[in-house]
Protein backbone atom coordinates (compact mmCIF):
# COMPACT_ATOMS: atom_id res chain seq x y z
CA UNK A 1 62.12 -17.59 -44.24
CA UNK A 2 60.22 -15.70 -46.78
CA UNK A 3 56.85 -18.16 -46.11
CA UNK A 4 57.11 -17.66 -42.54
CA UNK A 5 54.15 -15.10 -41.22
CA UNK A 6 54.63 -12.80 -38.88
CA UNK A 7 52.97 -13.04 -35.66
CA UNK A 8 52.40 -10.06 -33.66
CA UNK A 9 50.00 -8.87 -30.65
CA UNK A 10 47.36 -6.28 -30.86
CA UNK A 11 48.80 -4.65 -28.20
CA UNK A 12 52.62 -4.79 -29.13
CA UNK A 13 51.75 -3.53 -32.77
CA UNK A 14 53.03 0.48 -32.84
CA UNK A 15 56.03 -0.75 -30.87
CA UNK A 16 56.84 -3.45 -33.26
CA UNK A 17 56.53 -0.51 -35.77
CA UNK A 18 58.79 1.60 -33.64
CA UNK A 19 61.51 -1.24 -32.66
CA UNK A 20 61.78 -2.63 -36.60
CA UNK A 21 62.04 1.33 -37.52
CA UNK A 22 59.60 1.44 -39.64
CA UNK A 23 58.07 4.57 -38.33
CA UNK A 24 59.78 6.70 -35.68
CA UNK A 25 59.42 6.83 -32.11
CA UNK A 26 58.38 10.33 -32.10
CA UNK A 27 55.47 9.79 -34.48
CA UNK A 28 53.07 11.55 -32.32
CA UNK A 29 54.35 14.92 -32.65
CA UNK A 30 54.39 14.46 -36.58
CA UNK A 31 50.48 13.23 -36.39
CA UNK A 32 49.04 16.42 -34.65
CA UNK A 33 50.53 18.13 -37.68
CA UNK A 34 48.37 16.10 -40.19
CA UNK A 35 45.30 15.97 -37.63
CA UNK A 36 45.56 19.95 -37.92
CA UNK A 37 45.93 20.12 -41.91
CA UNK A 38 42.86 17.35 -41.81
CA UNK A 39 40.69 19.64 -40.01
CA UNK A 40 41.31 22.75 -42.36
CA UNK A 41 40.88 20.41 -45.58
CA UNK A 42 37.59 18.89 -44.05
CA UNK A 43 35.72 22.30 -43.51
CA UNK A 44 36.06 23.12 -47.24
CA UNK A 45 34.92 19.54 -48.11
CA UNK A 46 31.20 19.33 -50.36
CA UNK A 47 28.54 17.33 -49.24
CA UNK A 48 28.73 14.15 -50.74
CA UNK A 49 27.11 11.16 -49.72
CA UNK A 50 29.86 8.94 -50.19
CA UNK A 51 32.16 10.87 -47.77
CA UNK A 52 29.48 10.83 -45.14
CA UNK A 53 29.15 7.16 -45.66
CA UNK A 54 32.92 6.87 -45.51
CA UNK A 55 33.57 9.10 -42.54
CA UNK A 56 30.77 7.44 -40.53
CA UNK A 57 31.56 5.65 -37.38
CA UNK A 58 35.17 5.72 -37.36
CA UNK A 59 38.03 8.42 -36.82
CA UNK A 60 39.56 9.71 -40.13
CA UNK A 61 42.45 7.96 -41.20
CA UNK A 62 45.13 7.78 -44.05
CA UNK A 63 42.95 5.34 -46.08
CA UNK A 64 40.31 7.57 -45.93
CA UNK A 65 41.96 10.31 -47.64
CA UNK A 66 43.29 8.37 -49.94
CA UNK A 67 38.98 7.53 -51.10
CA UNK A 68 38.22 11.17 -50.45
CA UNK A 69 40.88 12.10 -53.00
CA UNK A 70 39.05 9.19 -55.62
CA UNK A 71 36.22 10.94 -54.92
CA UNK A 72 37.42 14.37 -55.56
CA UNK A 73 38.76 13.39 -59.05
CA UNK A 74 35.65 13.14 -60.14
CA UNK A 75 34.08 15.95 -58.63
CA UNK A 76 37.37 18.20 -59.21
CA UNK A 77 38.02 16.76 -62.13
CA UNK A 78 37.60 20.26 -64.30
CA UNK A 79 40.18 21.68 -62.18
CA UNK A 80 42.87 19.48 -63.99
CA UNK A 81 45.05 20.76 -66.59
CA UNK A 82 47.17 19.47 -69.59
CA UNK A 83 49.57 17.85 -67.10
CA UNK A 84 47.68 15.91 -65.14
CA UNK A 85 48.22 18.17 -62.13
CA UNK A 86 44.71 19.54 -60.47
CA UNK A 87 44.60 23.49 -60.09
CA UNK A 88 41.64 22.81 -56.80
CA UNK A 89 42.88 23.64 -53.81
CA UNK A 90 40.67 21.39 -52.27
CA UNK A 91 42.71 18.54 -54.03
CA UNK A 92 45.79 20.31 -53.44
CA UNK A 93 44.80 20.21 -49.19
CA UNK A 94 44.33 16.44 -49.58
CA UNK A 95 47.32 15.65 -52.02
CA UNK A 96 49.78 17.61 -49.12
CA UNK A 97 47.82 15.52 -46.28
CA UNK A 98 48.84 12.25 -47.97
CA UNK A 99 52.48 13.15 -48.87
CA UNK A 100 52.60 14.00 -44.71
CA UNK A 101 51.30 10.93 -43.77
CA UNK A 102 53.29 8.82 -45.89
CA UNK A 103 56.41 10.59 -44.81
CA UNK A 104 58.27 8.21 -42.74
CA UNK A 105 55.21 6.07 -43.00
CA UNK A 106 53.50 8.24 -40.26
CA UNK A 107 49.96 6.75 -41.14
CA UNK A 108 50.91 3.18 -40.66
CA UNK A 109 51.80 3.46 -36.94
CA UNK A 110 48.40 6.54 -35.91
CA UNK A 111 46.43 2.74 -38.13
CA UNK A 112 48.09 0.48 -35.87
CA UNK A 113 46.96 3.00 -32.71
CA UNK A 114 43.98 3.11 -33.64
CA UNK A 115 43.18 -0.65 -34.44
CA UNK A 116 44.35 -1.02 -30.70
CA UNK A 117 41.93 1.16 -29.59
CA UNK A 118 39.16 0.07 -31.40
CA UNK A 119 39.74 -3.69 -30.44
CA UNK A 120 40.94 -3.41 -26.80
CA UNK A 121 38.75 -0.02 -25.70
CA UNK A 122 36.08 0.68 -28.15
CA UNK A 123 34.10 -2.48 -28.65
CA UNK A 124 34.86 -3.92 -25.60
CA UNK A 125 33.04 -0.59 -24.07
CA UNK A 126 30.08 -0.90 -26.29
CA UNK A 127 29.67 -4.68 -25.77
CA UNK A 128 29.77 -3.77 -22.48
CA UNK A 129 27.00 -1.14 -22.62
CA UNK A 130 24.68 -3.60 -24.36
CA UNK A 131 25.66 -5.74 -21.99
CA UNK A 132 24.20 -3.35 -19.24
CA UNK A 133 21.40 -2.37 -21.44
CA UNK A 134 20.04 -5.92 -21.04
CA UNK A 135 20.50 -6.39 -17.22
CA UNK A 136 18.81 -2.75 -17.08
CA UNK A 137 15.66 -4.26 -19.12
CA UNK A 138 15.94 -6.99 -16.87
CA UNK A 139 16.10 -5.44 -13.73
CA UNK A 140 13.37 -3.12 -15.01
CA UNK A 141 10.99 -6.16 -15.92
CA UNK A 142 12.06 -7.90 -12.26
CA UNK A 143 10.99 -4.48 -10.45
CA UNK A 144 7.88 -4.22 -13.14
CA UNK A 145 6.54 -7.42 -11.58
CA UNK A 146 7.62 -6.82 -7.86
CA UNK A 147 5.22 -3.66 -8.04
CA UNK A 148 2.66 -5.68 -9.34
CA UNK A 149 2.71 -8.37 -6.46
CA UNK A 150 2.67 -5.05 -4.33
CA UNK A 151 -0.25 -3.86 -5.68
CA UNK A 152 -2.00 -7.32 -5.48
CA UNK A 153 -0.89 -7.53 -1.80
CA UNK A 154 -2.61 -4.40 -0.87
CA UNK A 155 -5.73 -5.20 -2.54
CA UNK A 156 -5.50 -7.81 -0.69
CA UNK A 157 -4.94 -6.08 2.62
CA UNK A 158 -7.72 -3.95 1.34
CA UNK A 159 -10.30 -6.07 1.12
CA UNK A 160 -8.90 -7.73 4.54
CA UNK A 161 -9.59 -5.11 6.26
CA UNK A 162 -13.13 -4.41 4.63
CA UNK A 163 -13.94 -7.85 5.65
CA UNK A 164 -13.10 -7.44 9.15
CA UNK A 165 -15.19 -4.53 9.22
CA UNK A 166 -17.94 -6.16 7.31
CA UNK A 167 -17.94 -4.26 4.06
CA UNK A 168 -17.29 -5.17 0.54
CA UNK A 169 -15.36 -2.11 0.16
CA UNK A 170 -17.15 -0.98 -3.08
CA UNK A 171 -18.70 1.82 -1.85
CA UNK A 172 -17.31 2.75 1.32
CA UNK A 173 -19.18 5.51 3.10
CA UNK A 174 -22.48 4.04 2.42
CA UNK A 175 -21.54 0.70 3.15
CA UNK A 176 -20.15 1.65 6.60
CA UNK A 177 -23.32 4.15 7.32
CA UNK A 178 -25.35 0.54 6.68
CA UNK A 179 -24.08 -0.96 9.09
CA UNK A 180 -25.89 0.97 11.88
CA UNK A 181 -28.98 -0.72 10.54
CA UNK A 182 -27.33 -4.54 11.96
CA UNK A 183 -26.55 -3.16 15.11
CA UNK A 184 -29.88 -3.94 17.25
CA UNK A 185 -29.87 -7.33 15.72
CA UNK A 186 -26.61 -7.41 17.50
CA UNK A 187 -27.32 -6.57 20.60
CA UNK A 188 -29.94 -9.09 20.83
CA UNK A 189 -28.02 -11.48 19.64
CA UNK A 190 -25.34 -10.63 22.68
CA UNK A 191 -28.32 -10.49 25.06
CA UNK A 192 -29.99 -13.62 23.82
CA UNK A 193 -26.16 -15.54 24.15
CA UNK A 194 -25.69 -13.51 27.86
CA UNK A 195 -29.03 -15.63 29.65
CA UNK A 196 -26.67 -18.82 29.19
CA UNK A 197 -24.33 -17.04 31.69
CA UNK A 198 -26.86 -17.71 34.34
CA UNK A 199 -25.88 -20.36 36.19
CA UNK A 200 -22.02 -18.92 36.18
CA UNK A 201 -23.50 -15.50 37.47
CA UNK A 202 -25.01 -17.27 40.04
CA UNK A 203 -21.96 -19.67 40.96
CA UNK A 204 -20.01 -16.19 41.33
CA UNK A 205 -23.04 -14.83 43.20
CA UNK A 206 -23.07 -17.77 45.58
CA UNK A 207 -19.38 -18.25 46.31
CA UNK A 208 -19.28 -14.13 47.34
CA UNK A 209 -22.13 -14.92 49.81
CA UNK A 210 -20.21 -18.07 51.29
CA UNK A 211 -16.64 -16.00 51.51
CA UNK A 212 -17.88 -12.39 52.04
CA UNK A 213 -21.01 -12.82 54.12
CA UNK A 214 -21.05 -9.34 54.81
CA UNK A 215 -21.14 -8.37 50.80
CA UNK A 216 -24.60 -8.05 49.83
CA UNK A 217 -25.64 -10.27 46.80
CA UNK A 218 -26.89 -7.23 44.64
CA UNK A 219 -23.34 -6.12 44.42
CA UNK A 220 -22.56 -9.29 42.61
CA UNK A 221 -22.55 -8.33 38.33
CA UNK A 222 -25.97 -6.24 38.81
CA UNK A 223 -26.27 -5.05 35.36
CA UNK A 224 -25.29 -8.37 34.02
CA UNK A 225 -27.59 -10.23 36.41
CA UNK A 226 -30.74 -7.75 34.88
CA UNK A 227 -29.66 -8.24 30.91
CA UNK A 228 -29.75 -11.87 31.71
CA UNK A 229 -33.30 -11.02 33.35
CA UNK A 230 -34.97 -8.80 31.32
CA UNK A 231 -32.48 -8.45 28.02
CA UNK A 232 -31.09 -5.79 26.23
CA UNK A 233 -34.04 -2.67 27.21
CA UNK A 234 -33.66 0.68 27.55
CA UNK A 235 -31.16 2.95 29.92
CA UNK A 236 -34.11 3.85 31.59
CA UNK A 237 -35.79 1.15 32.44
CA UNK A 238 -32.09 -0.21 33.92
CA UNK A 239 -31.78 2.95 36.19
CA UNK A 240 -35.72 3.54 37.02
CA UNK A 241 -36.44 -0.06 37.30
CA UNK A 242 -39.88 0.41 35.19
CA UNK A 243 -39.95 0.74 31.48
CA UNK A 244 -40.72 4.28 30.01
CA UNK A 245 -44.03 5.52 28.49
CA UNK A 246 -42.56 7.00 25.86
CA UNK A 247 -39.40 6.84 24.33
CA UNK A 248 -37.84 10.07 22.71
CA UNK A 249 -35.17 8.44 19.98
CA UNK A 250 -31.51 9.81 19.87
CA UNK A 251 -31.62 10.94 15.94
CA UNK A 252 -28.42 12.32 14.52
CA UNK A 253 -28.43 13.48 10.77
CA UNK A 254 -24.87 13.47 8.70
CA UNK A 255 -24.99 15.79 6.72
CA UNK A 256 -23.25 16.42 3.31
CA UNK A 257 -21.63 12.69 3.55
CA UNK A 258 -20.08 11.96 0.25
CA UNK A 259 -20.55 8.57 -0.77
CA UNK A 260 -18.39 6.26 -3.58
CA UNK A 261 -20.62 6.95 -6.45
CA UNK A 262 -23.74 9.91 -5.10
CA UNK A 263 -23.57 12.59 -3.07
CA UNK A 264 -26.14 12.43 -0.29
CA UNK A 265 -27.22 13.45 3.40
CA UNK A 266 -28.40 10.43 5.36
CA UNK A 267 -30.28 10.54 8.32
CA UNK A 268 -29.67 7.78 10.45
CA UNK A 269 -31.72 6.79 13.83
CA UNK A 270 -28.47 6.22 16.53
CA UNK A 271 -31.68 4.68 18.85
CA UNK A 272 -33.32 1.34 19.63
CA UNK A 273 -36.35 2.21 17.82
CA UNK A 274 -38.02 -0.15 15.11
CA UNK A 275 -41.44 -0.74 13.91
CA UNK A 276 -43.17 2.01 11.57
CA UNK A 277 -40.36 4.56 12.71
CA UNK A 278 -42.26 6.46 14.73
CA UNK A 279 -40.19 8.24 17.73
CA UNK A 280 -42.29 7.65 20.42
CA UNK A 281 -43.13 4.23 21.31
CA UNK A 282 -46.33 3.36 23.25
CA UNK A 283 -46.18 0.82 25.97
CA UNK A 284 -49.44 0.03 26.13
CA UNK A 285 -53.17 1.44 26.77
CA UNK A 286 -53.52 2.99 30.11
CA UNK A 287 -57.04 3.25 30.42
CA UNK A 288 -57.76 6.65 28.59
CA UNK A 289 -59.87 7.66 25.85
CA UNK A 290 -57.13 9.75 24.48
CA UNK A 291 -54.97 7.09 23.13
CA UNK A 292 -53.08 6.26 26.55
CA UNK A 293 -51.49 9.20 26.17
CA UNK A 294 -50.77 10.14 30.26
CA UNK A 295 -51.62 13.80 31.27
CA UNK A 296 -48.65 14.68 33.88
CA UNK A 297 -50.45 18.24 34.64
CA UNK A 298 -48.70 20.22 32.14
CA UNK A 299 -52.05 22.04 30.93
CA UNK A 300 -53.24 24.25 33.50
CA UNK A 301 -56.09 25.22 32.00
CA UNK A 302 -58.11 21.62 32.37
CA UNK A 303 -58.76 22.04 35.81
CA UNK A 304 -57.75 22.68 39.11
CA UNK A 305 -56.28 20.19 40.93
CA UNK A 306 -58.06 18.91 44.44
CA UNK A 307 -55.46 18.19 47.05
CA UNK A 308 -58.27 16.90 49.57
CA UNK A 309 -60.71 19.26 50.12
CA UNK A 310 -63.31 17.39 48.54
CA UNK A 311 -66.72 16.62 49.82
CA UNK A 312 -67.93 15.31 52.83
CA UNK A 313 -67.62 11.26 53.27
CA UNK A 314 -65.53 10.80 50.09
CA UNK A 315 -62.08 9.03 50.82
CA UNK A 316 -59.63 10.54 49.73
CA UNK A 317 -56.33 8.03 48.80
CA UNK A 318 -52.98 9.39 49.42
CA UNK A 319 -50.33 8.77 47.16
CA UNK A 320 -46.80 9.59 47.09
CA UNK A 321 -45.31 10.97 44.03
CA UNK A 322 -41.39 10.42 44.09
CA UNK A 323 -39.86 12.69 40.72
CA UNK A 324 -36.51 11.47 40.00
CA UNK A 325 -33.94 12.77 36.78
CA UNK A 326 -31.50 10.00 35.37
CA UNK A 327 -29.56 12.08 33.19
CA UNK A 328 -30.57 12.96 30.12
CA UNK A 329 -34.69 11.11 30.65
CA UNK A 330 -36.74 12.28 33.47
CA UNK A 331 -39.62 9.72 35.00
CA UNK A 332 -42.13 9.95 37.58
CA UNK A 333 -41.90 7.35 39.32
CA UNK A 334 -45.17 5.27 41.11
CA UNK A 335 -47.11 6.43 37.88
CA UNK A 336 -46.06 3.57 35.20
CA UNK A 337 -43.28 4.76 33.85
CA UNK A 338 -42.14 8.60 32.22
CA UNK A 339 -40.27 9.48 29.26
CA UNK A 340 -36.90 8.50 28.37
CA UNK A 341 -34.42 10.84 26.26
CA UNK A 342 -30.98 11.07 24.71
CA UNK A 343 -28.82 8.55 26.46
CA UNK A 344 -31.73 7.47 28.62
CA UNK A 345 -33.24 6.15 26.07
CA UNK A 346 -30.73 3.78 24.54
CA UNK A 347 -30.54 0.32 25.12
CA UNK A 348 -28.15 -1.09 27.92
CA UNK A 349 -25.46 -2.28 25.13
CA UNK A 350 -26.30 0.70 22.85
CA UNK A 351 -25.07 3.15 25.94
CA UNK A 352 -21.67 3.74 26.42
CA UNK A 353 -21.00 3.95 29.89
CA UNK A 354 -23.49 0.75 30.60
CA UNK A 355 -22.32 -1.24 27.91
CA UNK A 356 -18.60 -0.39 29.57
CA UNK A 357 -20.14 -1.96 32.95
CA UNK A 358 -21.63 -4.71 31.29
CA UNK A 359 -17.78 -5.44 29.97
CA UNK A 360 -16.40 -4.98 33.71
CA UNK A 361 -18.76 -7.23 34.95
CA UNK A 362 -18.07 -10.16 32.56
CA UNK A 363 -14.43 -9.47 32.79
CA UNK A 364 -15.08 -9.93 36.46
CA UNK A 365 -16.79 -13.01 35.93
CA UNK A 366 -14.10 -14.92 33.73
CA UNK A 367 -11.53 -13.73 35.68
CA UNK A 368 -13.01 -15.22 39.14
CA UNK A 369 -14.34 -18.58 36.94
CA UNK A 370 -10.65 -18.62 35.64
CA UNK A 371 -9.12 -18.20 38.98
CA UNK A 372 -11.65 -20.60 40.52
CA UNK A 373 -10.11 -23.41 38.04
CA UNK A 374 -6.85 -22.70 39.46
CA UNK A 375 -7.91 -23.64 43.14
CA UNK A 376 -10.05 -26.25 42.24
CA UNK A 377 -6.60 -27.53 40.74
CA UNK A 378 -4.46 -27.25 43.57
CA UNK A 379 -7.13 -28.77 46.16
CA UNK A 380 -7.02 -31.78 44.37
CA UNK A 381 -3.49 -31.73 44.59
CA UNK A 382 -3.40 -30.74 48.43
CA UNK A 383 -6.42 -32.25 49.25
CA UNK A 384 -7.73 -28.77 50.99
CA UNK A 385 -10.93 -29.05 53.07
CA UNK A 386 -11.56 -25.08 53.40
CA UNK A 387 -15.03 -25.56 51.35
CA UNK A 388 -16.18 -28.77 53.00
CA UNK A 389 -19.24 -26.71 54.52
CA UNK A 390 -20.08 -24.48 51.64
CA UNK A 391 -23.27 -25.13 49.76
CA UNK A 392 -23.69 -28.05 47.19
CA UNK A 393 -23.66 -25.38 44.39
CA UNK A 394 -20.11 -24.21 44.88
CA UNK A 395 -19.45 -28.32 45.56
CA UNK A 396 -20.78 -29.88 43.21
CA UNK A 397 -19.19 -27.88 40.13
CA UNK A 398 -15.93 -29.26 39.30
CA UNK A 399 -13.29 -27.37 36.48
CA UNK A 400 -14.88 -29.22 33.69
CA UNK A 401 -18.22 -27.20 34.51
CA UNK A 402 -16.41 -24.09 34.96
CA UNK A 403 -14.66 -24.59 31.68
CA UNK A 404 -17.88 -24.51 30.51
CA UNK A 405 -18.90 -21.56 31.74
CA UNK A 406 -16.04 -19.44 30.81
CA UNK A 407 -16.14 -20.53 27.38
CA UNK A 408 -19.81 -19.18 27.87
CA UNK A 409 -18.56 -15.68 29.43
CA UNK A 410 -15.30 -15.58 26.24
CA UNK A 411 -18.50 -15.90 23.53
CA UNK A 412 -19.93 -13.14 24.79
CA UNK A 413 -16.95 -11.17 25.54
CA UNK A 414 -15.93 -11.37 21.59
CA UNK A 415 -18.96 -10.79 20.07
CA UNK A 416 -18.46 -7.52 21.89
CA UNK A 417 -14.56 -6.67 21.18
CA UNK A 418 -14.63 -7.65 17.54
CA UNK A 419 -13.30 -5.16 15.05
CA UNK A 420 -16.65 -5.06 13.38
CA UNK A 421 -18.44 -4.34 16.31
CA UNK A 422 -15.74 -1.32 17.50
CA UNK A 423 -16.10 0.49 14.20
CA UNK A 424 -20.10 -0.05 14.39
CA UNK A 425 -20.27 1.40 17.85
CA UNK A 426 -17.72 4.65 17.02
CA UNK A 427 -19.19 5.38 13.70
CA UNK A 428 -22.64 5.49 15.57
CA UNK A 429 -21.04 7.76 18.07
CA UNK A 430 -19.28 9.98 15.79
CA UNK A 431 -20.37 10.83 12.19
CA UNK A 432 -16.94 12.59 11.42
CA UNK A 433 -15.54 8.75 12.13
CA UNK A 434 -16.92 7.65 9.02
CA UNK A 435 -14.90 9.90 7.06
CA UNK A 436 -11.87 9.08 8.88
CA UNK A 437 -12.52 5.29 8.59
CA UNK A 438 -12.93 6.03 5.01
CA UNK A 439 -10.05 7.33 4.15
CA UNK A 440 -7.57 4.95 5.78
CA UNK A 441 -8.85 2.69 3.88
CA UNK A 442 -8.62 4.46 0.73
CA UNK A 443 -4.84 4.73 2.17
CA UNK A 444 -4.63 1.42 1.13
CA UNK A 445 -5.75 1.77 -1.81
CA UNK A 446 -3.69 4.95 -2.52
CA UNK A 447 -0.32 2.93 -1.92
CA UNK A 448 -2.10 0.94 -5.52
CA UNK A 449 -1.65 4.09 -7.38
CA UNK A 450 1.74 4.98 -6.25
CA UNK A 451 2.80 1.50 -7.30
CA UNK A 452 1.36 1.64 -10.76
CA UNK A 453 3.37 4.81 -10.92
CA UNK A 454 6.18 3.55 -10.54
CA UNK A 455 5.33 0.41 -12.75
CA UNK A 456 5.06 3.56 -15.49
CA UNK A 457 8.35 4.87 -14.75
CA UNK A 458 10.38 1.21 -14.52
CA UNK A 459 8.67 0.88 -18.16
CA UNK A 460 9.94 3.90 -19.04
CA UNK A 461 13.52 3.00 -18.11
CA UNK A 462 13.37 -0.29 -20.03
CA UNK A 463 12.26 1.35 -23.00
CA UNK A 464 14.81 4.12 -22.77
CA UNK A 465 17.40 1.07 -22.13
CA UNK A 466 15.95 -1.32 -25.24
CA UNK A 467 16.29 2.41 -27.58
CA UNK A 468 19.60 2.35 -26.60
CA UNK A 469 20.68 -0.93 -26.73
CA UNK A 470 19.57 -0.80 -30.68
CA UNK A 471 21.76 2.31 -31.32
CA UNK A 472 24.83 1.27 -29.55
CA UNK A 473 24.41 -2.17 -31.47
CA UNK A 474 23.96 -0.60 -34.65
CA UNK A 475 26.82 1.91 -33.74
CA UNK A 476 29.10 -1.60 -32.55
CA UNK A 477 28.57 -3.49 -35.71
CA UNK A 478 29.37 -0.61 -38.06
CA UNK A 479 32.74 0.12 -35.69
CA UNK A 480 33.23 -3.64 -36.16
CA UNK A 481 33.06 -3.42 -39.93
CA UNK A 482 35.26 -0.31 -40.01
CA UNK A 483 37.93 -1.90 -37.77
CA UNK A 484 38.08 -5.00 -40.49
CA UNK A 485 38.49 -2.52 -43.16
CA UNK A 486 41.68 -0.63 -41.07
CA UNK A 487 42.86 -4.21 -40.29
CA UNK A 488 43.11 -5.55 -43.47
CA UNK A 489 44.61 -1.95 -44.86
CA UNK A 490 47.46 -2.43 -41.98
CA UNK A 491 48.54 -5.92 -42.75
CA UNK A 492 48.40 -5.87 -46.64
CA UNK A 493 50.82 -2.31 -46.23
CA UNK A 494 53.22 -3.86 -43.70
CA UNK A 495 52.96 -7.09 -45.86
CA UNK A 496 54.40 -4.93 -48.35
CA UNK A 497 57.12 -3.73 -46.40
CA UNK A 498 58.18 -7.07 -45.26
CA UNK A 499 58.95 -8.56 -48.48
CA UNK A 500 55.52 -9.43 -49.04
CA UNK A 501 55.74 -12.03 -45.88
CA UNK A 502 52.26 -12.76 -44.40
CA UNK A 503 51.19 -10.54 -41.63
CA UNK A 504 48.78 -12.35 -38.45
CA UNK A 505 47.73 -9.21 -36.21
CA UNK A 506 47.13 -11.55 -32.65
CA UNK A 507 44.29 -11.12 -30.49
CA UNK A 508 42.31 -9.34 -32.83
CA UNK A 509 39.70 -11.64 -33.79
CA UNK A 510 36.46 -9.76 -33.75
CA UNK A 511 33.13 -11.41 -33.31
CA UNK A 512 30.07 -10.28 -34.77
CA UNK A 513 27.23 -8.48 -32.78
């Protein structure tokens, strides 16, 4: 029986104490009496470095005091006297503190409570706080790199939308204000592609006359019927039906426009004008030695002006002057041609409202051409006979011709609508729009910076975590060591107790950090 060890649980060990009496049940009470003497013994204690060592990490025990009292007979060891007994009081504290644990053996059951609570609270809780260290650094990594995909996708988006508005998005304000400079190129580009819409202009133009006999044929897409004609000209020349003499450009300056890298005011030219730059454009030499330059009577000092009193047997020719306004440009009209201002003197596309007709009208167009597919359908199904007497131009086109054609009228419809073209035409009619364009796309750019903020702050986090992680470990494994030590203090005393009988603590196993 002697060989046989004893087997007992971690967490049945102060009761197996209590039940094989060797410590009594109310063991408690007699412990907050030595915690108390402890306390008052510990605040006259020297600084030594091998208590500090021995105290760190751990909760005071009995075999603690039993190395603070080695230690004290050598620093107390002047205190002793011809007897052997120490006249310190210091030693005196921690000899009493001893005799009160040991009374009842009051130390071995507050050991066996607290290698319970180091095994099945303690390092359990730290493991699990490196544990949640880790995932932390790992989380923080996993968020680290979901802001940086973030930030990549709205660069992305960012330079998206520059492309669509035809930038490289480098330097934002000028590049924008540059693109004024592409926009007559544009338009002549739209008014070169609009002359192949001739033939479904006139298909629309012909089928009116053959339904609506009553409609006259100049109601039929006028304005698109006279860019296909005479191309993209002036506002004047659309309303007036001559060109101008002269042509007074629409300049607009923007002032104070703050560009990417230099701060600048640009002038831009919102008109149709090209050449040498000049404002006024001259049509042409009308027969004068002054340059062509038409005299419409404003100086009144020249000469008097004969209304047909002249001298006998001279014919006199009678004209009629017509003076009509057209908004903004005022012509005579009958004398070649007067002078065009403001909106007057913008092209057809560049002018708002006629650029909005010129949209109406081929919106009219591929929705008739469209709807003319349609019926062309279903009279081949029903074999209708309602356009048996209508001219061979309305016959003769079948859908695969008027597929044609609206594919014609949808080219030119979205080389007007595209988002390139919208910005062009808004930041031409509104300065302030650059600056507004400008920064929301600089939004996108901004959400970049909040990212990378918060890239800062989840690296932050992980390295608070990983600073952690290394204290609780180093705090684990010196908790580990210290629980060991208390172990193998508790099984070699109750080994002693039990006739020397091997003692195997159960569920105690502790494995290194």
């Amino acid at each position: 029986e002697d060989d046989i060890p004893i087997d007992i649980h971690i967490g049945k060990l102060v009761d197996w104490l209590v039940t094989r009496r060797h410590v009594k049940r109310e063991w408690p009470d007699d412990v907050r009496l030595v915690r108390m003497k402890i306390n008052r013994a510990i605040q006259d204690m020297p600084e030594h470095p091998q208590v500090t060592k021995l105290l760190s990490g751990t909760f005071i025990n009995y075999f603690h005091c039993q190395k603070i009292i080695e230690i004290l007979k050598e620093t107390e060891k002047d205190s002793k006297n011809f007897l052997g007994w120490y006249g310190s009081q210091r030693m005196k504290d921690w000899q009493e503190v001893i005799k009160l644990y040991e009374r009842e053996n009051i130390y071995l059951a507050e050991a066996g409570h607290l290698l319970t609570r180091n095994i099945q609270y303690e390092i359990p809780y730290m493991r699990k706080m490196i544990t949640d260290s880790n995932k932390k650094q790992t989380d923080c990594d996993a968020k680290y790199q979901e802001l940086a995909n973030g930030i990549t996708e709205a660069k992305k988006r960012y330079v998206k939308a520059c492309k669509r508005i035809g930038i490289s998005g480098n330097n934002v304000k000028s590049e924008l204000l540059s693109l004024l400079k592409t926009l007559p190129e544009d338009f002549r580009v739209i008014a070169e592609e609009s002359k192949c819409l001739g033939s479904a202009r006139q298909y629309y133009s012909d089928f009116l006359a053959y339904t609506l006999p009553h409609l006259a044929t100049d109601q039929c897409t006028p304005l698109l019927k006279f860019v296909i004609e005479h191309g993209n000209v002036t506002t004047y020349e659309w309303t007036h039906g001559e060109p101008p003499c002269t042509i007074v450009g629409d300049k607009r300056e923007l002032h104070n426009i703050e560009t990417d890298k230099t701060t600048a005011s640009d002038e831009i030219d919102f008109g149709d004008l090209g050449g040498d730059g000049n404002d006024e454009i001259d049509f042409g030499d009308l027969g004068g030695d002054d340059g062509g330059e038409i005299d419409f009577g404003d100086d009144l000092t020249t000469g008097e002006i004969d209304w047909g009193v002249g001298e006998e047997g001279d014919e006199i020719e009678k004209v009629d002057l017509v003076v009509e306004e057209g908004g903004e440009g005022v012509g005579v009209i009958g004398v070649g041609g007067g002078v065009a201002r403001g909106s007057m003197a913008q092209s057809i596309l560049r002018n708002a409202h006629t650029r909005a007709q010129f949209v109406n009208e081929l919106s009219e167009l591929e929705g008739f051409l469209s709807q003319r597919v349609c019926e062309l359908c279903m009279e081949e199904q029903h074999v209708l006979t309602d356009f048996n007497d209508a001219p061979t131009s309305i016959q003769c086109l079948g859908t695969t011709d008027i597929h044609t054609m609206i594919d014609g009228v949808s080219k030119v419809l979205a080389l007007l609508n595209t988002t390139k073209m919208h910005h062009k035409l808004l930041i031409s009619l509104s300065p302030r729009y650059v600056d507004r364009l400008a920064s929301s796309l600089r939004s996108k750019l901004t959400v970049c910076d909040k990212l990378a903020a918060s890239q800062t702050v989840a690296m932050e986090r992980k390295d608070h975590a990983a600073t952690e992680q290394v204290k609780v470990k180093a705090k684990l494994r010196l908790v580990i060591e210290r629980t060991r030590e208390l172990q193998r203090h508790i099984t070699e005393d109750m080994s002693k107790k039990c006739k020397n009988r091997q003692i195997n603590i159960m569920g105690s196993r502790l494995a290194d950090v």
